[in-house]
C-alpha atoms as a PDB file:
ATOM      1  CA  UNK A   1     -25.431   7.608   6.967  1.00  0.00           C
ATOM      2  CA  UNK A   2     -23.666   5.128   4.610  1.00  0.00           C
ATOM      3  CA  UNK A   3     -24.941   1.682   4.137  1.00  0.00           C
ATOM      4  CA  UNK A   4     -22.543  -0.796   5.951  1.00  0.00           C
ATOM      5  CA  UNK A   5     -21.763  -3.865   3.686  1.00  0.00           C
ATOM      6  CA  UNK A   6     -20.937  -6.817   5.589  1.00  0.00           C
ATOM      7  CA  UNK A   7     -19.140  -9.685   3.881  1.00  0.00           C
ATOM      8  CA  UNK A   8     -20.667 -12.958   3.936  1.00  0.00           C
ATOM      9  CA  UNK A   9     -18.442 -16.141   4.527  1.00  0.00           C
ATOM     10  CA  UNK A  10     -18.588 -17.131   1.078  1.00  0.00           C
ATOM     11  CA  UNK A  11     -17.666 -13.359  -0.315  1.00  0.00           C
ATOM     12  CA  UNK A  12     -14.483 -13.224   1.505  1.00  0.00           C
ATOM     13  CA  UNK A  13     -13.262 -16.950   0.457  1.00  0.00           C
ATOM     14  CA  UNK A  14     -14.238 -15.835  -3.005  1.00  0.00           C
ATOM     15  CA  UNK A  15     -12.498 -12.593  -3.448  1.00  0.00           C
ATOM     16  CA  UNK A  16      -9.379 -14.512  -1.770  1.00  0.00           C
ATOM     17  CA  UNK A  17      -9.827 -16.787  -4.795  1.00  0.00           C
ATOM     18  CA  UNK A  18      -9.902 -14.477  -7.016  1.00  0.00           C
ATOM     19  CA  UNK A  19      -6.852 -12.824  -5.536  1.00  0.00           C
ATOM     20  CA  UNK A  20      -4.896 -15.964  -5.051  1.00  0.00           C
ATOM     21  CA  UNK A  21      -5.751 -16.217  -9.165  1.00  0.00           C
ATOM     22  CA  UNK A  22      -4.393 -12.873 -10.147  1.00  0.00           C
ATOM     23  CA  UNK A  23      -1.515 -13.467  -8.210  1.00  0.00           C
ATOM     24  CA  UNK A  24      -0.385 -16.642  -9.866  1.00  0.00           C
ATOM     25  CA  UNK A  25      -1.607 -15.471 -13.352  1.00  0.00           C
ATOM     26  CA  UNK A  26      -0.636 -11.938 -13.259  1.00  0.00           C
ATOM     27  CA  UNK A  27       1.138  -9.312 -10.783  1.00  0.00           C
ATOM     28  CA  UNK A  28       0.601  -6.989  -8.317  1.00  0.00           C
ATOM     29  CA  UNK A  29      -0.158  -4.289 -10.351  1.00  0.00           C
ATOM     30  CA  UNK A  30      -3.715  -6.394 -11.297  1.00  0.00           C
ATOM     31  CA  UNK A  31      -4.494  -7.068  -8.162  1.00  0.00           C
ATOM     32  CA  UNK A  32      -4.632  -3.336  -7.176  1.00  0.00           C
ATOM     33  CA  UNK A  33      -6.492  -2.603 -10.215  1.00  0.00           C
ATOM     34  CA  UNK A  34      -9.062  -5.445  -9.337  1.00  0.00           C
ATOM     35  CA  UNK A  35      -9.274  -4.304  -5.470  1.00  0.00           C
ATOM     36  CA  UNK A  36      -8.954  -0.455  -6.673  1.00  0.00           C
ATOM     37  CA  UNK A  37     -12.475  -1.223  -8.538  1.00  0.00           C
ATOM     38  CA  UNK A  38     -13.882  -3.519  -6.060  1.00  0.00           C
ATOM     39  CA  UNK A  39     -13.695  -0.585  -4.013  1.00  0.00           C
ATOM     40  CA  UNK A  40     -15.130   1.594  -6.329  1.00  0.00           C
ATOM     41  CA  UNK A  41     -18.099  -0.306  -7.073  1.00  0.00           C
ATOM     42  CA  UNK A  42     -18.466  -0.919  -4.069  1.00  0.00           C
ATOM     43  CA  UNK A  43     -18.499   2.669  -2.695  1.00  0.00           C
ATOM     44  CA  UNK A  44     -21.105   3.580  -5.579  1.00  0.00           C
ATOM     45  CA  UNK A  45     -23.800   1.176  -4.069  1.00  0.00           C
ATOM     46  CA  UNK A  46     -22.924   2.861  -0.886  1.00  0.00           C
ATOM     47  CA  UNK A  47     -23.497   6.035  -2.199  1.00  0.00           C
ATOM     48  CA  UNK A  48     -26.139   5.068  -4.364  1.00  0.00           C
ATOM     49  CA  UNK A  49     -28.231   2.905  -1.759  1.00  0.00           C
ATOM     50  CA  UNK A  50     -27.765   6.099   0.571  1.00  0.00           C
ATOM     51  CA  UNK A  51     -29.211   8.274  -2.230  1.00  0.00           C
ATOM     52  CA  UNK A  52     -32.499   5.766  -2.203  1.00  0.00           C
ATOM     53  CA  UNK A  53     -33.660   5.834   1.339  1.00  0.00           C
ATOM     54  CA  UNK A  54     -33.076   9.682   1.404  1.00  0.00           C
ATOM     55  CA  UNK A  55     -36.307   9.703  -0.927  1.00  0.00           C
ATOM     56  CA  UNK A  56     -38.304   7.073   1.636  1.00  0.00           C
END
């Protein structure tokens, strides 16, 4: 079963930051690339914190 990652307070008012940033700085197209690989690594530690507790 996949690890479920909860945000903490702090996480979410920093990745709104971050995307409030990029979306004075840059465009959309940044954004999605930033999300698009928050997502990513985010779904490897899933996948990779899975992988560890199968060899518990």
């Amino acid at each position: 079963m996949p690890k479920e990652i909860i945000w903490s307070p702090l996480s979410v008012s920093d990745i709104e930051n971050t995307i409030e940033y990029l979306s004075v700085t840059w465009n959309e197209q940044v954004i999605n690339e930033f999300l698009d690989e928050v997502d990513f690594k985010l779904a490897a530690y899933c996948s990779l914190s899975q992988t560890i507790s199968g060899y518990q």
